[in-house]
N, C-alpha and C. Protein backbone atom coordinates (compact mmCIF):
# COMPACT_ATOMS: atom_id res chain seq x y z
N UNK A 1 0.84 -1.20 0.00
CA UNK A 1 0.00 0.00 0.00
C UNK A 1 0.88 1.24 0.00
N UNK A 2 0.61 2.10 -0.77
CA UNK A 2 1.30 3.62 -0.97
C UNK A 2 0.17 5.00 -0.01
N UNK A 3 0.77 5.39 0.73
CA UNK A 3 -0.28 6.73 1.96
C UNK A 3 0.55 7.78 1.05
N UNK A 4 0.17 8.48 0.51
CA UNK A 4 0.25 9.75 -0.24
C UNK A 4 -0.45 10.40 1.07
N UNK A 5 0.66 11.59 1.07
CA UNK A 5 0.17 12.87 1.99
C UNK A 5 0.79 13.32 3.01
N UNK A 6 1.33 14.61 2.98
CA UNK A 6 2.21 14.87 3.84
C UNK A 6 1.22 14.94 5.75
N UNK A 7 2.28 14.16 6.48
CA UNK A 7 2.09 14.12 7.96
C UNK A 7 1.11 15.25 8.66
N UNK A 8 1.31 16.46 8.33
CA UNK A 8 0.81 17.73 8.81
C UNK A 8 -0.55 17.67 8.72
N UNK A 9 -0.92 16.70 7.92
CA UNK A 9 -2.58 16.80 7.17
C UNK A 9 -3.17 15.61 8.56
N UNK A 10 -3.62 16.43 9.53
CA UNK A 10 -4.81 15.52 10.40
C UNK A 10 -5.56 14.64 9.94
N UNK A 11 -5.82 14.25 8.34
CA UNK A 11 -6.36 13.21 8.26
C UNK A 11 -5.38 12.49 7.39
N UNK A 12 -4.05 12.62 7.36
CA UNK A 12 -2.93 11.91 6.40
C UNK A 12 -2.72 11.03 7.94
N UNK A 13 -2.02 11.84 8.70
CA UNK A 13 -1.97 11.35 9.93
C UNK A 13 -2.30 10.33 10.82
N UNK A 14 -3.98 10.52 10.65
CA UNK A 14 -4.58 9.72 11.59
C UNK A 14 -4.38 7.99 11.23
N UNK A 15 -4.57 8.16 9.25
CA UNK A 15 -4.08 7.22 8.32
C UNK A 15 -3.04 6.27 8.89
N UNK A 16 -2.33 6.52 9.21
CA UNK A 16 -0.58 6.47 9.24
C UNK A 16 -0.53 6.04 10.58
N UNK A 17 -0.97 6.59 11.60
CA UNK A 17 -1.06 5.87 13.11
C UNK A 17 -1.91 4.79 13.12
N UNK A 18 -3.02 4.72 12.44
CA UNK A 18 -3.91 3.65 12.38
C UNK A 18 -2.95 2.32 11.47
N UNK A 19 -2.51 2.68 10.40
CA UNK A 19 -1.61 1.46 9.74
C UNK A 19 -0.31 1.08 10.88
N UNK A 20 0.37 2.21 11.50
CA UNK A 20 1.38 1.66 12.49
C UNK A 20 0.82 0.90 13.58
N UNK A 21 -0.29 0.88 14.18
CA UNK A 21 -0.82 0.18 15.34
C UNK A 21 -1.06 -1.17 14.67
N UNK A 22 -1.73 -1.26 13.23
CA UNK A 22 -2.56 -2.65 12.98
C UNK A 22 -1.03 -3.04 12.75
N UNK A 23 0.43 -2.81 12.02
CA UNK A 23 1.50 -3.51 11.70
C UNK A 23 1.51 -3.38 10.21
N UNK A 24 0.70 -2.75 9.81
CA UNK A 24 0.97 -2.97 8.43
C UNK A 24 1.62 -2.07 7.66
N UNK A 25 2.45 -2.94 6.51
CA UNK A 25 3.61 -2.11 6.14
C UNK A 25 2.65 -1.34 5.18
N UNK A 26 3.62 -0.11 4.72
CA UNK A 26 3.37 0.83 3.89
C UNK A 26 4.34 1.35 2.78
N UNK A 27 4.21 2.15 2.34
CA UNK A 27 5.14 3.03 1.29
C UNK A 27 4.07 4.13 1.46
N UNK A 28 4.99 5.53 2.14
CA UNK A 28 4.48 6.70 2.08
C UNK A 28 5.44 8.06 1.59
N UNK A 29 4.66 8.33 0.63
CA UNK A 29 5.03 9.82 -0.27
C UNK A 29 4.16 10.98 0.04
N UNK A 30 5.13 11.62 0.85
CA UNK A 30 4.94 12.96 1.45
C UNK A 30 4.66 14.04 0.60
N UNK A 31 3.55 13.51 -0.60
CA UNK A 31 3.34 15.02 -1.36
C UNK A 31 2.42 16.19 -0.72
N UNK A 32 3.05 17.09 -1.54
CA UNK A 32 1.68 17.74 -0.86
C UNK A 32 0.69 18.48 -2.21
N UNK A 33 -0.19 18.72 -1.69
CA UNK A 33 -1.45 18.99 -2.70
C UNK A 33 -1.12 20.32 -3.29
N UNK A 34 -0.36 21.02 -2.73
CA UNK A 34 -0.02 21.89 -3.35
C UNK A 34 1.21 21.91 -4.29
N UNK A 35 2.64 21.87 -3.81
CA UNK A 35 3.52 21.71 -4.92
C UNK A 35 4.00 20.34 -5.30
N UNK A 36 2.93 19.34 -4.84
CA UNK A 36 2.75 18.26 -5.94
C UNK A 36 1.37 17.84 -6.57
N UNK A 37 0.46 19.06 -6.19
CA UNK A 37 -0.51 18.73 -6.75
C UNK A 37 -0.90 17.86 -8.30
N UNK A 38 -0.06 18.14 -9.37
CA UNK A 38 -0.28 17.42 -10.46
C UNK A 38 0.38 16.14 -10.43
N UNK A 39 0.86 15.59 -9.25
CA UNK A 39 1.13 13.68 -9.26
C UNK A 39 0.12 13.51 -8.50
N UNK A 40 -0.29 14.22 -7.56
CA UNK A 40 -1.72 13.82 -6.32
C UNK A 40 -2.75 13.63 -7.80
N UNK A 41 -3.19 14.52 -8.73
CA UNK A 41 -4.46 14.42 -9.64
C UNK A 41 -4.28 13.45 -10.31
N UNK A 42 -3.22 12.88 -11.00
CA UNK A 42 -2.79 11.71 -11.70
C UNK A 42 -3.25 10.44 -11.06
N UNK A 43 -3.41 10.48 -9.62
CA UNK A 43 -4.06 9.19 -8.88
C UNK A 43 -5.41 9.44 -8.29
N UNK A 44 -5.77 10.95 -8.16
CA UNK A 44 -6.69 11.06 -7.42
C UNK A 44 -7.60 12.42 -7.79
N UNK A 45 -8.78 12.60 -8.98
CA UNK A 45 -9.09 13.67 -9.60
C UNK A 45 -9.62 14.56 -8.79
N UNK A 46 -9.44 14.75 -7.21
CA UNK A 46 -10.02 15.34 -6.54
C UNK A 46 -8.88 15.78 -5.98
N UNK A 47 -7.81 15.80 -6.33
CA UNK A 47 -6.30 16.82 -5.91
C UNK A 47 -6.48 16.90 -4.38
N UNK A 48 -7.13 15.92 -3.19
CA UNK A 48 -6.88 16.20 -2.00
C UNK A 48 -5.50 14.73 -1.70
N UNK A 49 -5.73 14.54 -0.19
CA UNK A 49 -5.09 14.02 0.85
C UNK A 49 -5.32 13.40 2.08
N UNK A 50 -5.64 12.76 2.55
CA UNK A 50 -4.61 11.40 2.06
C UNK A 50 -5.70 10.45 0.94
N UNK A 51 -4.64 9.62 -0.07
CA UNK A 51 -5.13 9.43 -1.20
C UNK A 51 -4.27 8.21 -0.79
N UNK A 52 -4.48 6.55 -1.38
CA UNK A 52 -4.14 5.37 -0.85
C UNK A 52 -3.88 4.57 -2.18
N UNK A 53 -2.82 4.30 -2.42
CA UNK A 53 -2.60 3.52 -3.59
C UNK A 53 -2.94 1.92 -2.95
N UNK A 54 -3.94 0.98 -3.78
CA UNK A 54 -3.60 -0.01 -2.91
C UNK A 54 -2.44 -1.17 -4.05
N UNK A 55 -2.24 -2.80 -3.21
CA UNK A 55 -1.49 -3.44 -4.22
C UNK A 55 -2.10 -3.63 -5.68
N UNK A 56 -3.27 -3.69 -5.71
CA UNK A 56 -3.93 -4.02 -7.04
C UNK A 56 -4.16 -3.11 -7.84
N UNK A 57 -3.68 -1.77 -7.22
CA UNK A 57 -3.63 -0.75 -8.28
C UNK A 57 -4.73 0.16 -8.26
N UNK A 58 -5.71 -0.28 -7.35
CA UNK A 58 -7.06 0.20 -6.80
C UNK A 58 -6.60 1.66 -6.00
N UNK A 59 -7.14 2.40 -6.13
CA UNK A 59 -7.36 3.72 -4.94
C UNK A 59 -8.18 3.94 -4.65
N UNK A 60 -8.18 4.78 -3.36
CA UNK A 60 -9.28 4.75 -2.02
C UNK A 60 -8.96 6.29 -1.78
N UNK A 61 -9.30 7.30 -2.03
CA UNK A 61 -9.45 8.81 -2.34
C UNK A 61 -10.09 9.69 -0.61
N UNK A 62 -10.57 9.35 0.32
CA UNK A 62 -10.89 9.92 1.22
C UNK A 62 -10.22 9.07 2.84
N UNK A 63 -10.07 9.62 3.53
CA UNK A 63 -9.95 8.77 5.09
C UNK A 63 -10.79 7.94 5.38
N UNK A 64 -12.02 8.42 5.35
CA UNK A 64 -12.73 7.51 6.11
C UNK A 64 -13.11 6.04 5.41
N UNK A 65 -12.87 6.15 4.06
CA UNK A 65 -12.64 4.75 3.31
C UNK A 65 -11.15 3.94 3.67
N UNK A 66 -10.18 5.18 3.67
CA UNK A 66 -9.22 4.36 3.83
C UNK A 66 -9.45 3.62 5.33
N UNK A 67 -9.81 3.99 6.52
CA UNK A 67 -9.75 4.04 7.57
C UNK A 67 -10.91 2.11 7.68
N UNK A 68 -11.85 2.61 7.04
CA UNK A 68 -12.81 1.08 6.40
C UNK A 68 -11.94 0.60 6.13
N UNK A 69 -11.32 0.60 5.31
CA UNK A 69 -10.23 -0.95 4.48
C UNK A 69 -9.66 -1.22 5.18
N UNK A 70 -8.70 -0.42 6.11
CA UNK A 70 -7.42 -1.10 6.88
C UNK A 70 -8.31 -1.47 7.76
N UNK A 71 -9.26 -1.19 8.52
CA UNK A 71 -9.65 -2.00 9.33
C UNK A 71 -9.98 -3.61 8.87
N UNK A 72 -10.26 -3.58 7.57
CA UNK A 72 -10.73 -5.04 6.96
C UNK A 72 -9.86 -5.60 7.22
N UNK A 73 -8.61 -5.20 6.96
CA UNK A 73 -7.42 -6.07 6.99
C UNK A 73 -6.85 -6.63 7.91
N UNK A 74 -7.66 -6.29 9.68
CA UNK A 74 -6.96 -7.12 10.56
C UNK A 74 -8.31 -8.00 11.25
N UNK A 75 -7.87 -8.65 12.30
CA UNK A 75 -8.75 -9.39 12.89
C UNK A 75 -9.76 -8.85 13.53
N UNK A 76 -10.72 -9.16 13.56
CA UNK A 76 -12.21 -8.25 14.55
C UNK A 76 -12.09 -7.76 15.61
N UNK A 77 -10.78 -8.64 16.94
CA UNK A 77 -10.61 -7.84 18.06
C UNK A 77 -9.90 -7.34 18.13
N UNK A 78 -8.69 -6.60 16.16
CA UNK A 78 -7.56 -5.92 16.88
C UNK A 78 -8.06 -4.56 16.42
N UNK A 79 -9.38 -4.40 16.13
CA UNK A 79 -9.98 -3.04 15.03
C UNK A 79 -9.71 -2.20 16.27
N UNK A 80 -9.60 -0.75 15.43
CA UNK A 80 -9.72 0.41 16.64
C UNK A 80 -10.93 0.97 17.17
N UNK A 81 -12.38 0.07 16.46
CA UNK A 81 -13.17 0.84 17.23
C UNK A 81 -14.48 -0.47 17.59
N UNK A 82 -15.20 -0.34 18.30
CA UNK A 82 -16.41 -1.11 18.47
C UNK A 82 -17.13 -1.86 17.25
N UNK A 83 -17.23 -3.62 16.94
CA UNK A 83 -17.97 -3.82 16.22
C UNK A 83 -19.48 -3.38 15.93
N UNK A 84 -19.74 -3.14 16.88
CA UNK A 84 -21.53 -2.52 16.98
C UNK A 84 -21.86 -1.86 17.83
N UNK A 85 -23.41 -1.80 18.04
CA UNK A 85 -23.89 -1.44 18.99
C UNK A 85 -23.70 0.48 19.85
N UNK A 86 -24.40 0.42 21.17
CA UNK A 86 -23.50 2.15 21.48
C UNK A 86 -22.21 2.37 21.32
N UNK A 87 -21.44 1.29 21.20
CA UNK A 87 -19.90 1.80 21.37
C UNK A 87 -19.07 2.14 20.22
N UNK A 88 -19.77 1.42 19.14
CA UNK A 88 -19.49 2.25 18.09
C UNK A 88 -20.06 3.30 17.64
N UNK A 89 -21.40 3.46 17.83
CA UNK A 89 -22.20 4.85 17.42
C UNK A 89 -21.45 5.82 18.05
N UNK A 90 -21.21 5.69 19.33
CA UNK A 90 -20.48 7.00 20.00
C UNK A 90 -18.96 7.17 19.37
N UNK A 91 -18.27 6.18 19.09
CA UNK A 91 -16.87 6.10 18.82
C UNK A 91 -17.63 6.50 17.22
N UNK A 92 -18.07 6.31 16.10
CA UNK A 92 -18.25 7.56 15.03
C UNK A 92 -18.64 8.76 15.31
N UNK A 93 -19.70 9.24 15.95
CA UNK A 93 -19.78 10.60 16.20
C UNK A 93 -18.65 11.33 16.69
N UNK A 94 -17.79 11.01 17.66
CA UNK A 94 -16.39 11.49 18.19
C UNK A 94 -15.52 11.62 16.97
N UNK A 95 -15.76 10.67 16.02
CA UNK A 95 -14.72 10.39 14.78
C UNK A 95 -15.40 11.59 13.46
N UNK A 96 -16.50 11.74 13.24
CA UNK A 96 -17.43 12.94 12.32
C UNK A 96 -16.92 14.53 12.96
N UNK A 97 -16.98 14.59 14.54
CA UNK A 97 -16.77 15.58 15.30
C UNK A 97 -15.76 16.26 15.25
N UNK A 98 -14.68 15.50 15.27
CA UNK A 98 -13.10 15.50 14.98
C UNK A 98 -12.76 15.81 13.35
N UNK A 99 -13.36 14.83 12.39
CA UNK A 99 -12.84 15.18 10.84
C UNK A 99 -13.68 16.62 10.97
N UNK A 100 -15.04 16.57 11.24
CA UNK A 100 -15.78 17.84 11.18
C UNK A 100 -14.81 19.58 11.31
N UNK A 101 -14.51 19.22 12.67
CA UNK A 101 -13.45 19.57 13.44
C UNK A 101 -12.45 20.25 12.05
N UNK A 102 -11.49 19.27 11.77
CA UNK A 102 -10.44 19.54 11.33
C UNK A 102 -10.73 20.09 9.63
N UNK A 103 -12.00 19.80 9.14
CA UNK A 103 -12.31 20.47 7.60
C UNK A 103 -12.22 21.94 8.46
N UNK A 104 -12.84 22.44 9.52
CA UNK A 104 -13.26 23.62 9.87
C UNK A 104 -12.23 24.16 9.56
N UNK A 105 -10.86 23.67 10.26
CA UNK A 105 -9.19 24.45 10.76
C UNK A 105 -8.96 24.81 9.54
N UNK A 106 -9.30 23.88 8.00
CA UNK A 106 -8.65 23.98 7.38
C UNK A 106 -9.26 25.12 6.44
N UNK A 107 -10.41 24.96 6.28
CA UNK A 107 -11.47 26.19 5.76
C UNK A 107 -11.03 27.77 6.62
N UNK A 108 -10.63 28.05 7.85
CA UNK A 108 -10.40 28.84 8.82
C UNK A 108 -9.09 29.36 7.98
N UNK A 109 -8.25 28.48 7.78
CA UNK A 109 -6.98 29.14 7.01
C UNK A 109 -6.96 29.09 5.94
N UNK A 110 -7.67 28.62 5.11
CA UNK A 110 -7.69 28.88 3.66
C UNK A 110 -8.06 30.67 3.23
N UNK A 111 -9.45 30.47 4.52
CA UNK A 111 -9.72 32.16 4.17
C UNK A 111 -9.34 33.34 4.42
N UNK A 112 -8.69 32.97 5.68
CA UNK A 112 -7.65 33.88 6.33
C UNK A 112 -6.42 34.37 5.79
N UNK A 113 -5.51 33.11 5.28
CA UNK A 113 -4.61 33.30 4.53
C UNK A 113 -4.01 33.42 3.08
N UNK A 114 -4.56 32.64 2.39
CA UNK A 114 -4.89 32.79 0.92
C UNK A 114 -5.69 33.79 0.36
N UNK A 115 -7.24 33.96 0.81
CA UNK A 115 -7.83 34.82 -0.16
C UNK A 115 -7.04 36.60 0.80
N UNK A 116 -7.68 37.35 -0.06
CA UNK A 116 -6.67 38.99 -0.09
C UNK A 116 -7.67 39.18 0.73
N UNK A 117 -8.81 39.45 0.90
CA UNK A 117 -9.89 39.92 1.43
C UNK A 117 -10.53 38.99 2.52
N UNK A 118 -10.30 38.37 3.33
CA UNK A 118 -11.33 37.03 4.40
C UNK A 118 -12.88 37.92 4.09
N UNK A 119 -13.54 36.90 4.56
CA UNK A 119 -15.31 37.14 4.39
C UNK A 119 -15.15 37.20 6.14
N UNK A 120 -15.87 38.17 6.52
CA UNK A 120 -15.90 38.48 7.98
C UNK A 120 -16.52 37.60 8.47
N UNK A 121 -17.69 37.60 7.65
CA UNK A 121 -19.12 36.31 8.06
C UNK A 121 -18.54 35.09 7.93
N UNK A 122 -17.40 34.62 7.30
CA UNK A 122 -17.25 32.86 7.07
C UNK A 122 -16.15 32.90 8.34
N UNK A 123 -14.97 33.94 8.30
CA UNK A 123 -14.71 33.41 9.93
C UNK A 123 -15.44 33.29 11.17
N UNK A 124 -16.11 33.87 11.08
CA UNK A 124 -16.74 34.23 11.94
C UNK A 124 -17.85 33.14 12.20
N UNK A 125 -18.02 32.59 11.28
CA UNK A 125 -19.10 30.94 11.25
C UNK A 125 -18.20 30.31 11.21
N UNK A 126 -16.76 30.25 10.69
CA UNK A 126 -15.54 28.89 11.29
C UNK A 126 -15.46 28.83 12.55
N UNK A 127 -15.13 30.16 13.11
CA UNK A 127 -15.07 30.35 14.59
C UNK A 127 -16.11 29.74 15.01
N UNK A 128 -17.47 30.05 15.36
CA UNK A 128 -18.38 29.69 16.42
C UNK A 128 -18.17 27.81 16.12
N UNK A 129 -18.59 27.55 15.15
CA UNK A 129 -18.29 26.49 14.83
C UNK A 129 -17.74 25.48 15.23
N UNK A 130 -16.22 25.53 14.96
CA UNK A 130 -15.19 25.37 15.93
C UNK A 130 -15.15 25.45 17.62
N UNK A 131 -15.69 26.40 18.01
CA UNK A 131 -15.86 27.03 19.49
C UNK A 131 -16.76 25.63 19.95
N UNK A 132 -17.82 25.85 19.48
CA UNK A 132 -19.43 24.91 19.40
C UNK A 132 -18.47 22.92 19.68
N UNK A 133 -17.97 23.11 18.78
CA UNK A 133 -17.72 21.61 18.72
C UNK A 133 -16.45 21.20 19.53
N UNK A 134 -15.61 21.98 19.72
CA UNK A 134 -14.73 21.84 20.90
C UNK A 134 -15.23 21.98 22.34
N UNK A 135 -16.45 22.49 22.16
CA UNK A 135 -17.05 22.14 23.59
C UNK A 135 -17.53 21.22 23.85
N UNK A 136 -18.41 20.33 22.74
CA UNK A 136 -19.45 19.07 22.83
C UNK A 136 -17.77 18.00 23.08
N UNK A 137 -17.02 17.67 22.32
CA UNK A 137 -15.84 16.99 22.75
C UNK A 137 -15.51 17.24 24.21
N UNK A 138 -15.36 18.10 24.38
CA UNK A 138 -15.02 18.88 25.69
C UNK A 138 -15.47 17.76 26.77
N UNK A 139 -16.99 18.36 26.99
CA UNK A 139 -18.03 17.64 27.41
C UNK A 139 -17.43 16.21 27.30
N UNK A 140 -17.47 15.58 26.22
CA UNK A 140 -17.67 14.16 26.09
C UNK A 140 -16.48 13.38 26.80
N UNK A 141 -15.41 13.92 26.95
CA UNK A 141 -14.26 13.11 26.85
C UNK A 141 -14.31 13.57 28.54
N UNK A 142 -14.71 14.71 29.28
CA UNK A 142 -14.67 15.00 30.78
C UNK A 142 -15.61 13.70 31.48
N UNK A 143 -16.41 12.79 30.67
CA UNK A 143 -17.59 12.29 30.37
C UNK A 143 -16.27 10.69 31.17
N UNK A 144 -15.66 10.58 30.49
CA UNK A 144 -14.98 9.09 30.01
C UNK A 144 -14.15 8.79 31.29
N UNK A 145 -14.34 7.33 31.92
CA UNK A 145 -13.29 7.35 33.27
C UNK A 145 -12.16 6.56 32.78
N UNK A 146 -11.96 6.16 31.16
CA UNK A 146 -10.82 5.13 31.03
C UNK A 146 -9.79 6.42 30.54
N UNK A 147 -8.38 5.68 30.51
CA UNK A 147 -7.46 6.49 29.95
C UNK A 147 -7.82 6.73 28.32
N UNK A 148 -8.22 6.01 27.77
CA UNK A 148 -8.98 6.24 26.32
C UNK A 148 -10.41 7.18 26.01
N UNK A 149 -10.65 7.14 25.42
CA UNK A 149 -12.42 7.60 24.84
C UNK A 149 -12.85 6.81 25.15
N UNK A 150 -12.97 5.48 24.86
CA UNK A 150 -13.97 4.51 25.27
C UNK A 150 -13.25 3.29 25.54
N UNK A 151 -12.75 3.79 26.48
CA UNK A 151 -12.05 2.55 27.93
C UNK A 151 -10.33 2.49 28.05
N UNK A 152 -10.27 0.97 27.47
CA UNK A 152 -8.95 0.81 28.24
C UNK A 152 -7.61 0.62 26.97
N UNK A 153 -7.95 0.68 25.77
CA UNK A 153 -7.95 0.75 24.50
C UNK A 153 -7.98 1.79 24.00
N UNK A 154 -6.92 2.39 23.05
CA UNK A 154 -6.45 3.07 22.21
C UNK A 154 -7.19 3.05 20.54
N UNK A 155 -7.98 3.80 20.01
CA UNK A 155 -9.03 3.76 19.03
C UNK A 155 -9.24 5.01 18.50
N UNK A 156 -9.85 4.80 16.82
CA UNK A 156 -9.78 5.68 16.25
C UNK A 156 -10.23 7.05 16.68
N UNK A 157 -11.28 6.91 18.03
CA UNK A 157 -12.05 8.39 18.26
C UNK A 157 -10.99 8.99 18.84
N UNK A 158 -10.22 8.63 19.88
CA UNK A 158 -8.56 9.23 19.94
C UNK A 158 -7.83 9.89 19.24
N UNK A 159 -7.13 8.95 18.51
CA UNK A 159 -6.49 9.59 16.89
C UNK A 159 -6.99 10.82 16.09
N UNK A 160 -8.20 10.67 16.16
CA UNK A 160 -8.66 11.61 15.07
C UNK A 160 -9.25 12.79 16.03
N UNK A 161 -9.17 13.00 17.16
CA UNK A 161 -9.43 14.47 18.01
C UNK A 161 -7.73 14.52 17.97
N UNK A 162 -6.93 13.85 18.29
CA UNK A 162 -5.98 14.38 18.74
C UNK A 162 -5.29 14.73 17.63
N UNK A 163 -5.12 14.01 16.12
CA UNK A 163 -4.59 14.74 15.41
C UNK A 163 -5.09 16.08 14.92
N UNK A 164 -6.73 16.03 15.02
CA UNK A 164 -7.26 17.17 14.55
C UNK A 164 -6.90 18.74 15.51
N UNK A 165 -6.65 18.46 16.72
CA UNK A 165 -6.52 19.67 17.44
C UNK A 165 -4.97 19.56 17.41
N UNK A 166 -4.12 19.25 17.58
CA UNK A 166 -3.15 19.15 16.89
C UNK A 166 -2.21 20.28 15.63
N UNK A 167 -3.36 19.67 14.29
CA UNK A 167 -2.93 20.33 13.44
C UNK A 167 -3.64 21.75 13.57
N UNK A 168 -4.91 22.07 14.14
CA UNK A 168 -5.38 23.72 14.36
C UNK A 168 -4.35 24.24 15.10
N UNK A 169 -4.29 23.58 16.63
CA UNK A 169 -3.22 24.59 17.10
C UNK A 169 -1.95 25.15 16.17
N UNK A 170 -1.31 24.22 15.85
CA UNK A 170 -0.10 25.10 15.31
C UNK A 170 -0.56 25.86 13.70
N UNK A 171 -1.78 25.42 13.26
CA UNK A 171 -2.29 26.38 12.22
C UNK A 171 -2.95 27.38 12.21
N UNK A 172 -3.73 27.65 14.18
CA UNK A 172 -4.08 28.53 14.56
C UNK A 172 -3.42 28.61 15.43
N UNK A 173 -2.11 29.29 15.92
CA UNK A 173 -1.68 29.47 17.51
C UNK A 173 -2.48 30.30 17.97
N UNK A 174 -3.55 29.65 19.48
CA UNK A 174 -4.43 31.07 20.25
C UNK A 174 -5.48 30.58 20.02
N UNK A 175 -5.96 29.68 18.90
CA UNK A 175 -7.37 29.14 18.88
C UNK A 175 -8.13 28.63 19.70
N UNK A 176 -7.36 27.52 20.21
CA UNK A 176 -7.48 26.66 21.31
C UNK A 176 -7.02 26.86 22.21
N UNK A 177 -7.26 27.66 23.44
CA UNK A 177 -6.82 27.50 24.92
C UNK A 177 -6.84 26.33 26.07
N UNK A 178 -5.55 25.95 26.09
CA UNK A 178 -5.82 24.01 27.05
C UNK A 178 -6.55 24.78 27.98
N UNK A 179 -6.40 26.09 29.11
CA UNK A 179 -6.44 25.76 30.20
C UNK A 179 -8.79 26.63 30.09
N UNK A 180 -8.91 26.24 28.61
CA UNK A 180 -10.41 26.58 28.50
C UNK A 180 -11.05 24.96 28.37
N UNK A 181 -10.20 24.04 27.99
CA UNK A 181 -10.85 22.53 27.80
C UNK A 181 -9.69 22.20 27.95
N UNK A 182 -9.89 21.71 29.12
CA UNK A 182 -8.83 20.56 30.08
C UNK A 182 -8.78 19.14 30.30
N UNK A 183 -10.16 19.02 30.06
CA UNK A 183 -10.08 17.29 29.45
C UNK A 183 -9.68 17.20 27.79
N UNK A 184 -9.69 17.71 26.99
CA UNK A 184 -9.05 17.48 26.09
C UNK A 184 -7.70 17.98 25.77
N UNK A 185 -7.13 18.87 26.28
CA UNK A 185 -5.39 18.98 26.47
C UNK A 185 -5.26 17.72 26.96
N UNK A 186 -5.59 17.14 28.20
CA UNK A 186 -4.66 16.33 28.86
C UNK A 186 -4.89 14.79 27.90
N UNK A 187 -6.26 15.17 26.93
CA UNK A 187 -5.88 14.04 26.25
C UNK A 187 -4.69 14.50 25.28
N UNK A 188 -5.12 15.08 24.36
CA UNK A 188 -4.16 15.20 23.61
C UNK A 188 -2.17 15.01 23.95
N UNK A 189 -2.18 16.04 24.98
CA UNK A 189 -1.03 15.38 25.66
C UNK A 189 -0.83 14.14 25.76
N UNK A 190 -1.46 13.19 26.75
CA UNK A 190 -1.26 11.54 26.32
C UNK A 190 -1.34 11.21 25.27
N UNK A 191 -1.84 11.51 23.81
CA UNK A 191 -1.50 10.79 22.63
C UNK A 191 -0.85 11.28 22.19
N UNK A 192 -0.06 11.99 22.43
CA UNK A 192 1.24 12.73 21.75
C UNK A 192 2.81 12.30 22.81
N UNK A 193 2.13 11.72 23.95
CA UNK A 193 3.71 10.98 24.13
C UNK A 193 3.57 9.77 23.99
N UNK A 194 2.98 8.91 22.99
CA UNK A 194 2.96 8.21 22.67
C UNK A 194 3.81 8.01 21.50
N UNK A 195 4.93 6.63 21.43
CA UNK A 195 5.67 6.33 20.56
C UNK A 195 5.12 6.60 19.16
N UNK A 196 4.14 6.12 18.73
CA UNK A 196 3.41 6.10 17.41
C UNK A 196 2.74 7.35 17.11
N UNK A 197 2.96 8.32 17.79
CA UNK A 197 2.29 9.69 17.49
C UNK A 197 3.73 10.75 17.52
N UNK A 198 4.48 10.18 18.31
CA UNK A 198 5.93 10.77 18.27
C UNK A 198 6.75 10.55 17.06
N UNK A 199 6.85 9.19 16.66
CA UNK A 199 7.05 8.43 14.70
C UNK A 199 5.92 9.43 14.07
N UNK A 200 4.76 9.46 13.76
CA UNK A 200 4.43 9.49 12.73
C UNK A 200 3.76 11.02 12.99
N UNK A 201 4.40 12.04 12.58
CA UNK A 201 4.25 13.57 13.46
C UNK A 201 5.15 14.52 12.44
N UNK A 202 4.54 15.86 11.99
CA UNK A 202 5.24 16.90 11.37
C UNK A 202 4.82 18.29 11.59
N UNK A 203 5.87 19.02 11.87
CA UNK A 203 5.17 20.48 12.30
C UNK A 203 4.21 20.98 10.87
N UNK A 204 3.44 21.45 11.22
CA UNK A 204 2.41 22.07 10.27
C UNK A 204 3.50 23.03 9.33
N UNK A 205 2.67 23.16 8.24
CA UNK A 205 4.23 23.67 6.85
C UNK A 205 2.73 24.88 6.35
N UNK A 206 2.89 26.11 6.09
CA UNK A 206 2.13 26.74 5.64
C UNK A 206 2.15 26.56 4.16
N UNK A 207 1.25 26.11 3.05
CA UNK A 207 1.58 25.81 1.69
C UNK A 207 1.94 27.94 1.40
N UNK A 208 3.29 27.62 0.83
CA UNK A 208 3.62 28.53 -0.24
C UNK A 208 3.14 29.48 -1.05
């Protein structure tokens, strides 16, 4: 399997910790959508990231497909999240909340920094937005008595808050205040001294 997408991308990321936990090997090319955008379109007509070459030559164009497949690929009790029932419903909503989450960061700096003019009104709906859903997390995870989201186990609803706040902070420094949501710093902190989040980790790169 080939993970196209540079590290910085919260959902290249989450990719990449999820394949290091199940063991499975990879080949990953750190393009980025911007000054490699025309090899990203050549595999993937939607010029985003992370984009998944598989062995058969097949590609898988969004996360949350990729995130489906590799789970196919290991055994039922080594998946990162609940076969059924509440424990998976809650472990996707945490996982929607989080990608939700992290389209926001990225919409937040697209308009801020790229266009000449920002729309007052679209930050200003990234912001609340953002604000809004870092609280319901907030909430949820002050909610949880295991060292995980949902228990004693390390799983995708993890990964994907922690890479997502993650990549805002250093794309927003000031966005996020730990000492305003303190159950989620202190998560994030624990998945970030974690070996496999320490490997597979890049400071945010402003595209050019």
């Amino acid at each position: 399997m080939i993970l196209i997408g540079q590290y910085d991308s919260s959902f290249v990321r989450r990719v990449a910790i999820a394949l290091r936990l199940y063991d499975l090997p990879f080949e990953h090319r750190p393009w980025s959508v911007f000054g490699d955008g025309d090899k990203i379109r050549a595999i993937n007509p939607l010029m985003r990231v992370p984009t998944m070459v598989l062995d058969d030559g097949d590609v898988i164009v969004d996360s949350p497909s990729i995130i489906d497949h590799i789970d196919g690929l290991v055994a039922p009790e080594r998946r990162l999240i609940p076969a059924d029932g509440p424990g998976r419903r809650h472990a996707l909503k945490v996982m929607a909340l989080a990608t939700g989450l992290a389209d926001k960061g990225v919409s937040l700096f697209y308009e801020e920094r790229i266009h000449k003019e920002p729309s007052v009104l679209w930050v200003e709906r990234c912001r609340v937005q953002i604000a809004a859903t870092l609280d319901v997390l907030e909430a949820d995870r002050a909610r949880a008595t295991g060292p995980f989201w949902l228990g004693e186990r390390i799983g995708h609803a993890d990964i994907a808050v922690a890479c997502a706040i993650r990549h805002m902070s250093e794309a927003h420094p000031g966005l996020i205040r730990p000492d305003q949501r303190p159950a989620l710093a202190a998560h994030c902190a624990a998945m970030e001294a974690l070996p496999v989040f320490k490997e597979i980790s890049q400071p945010f790169i402003a595209p050019a």
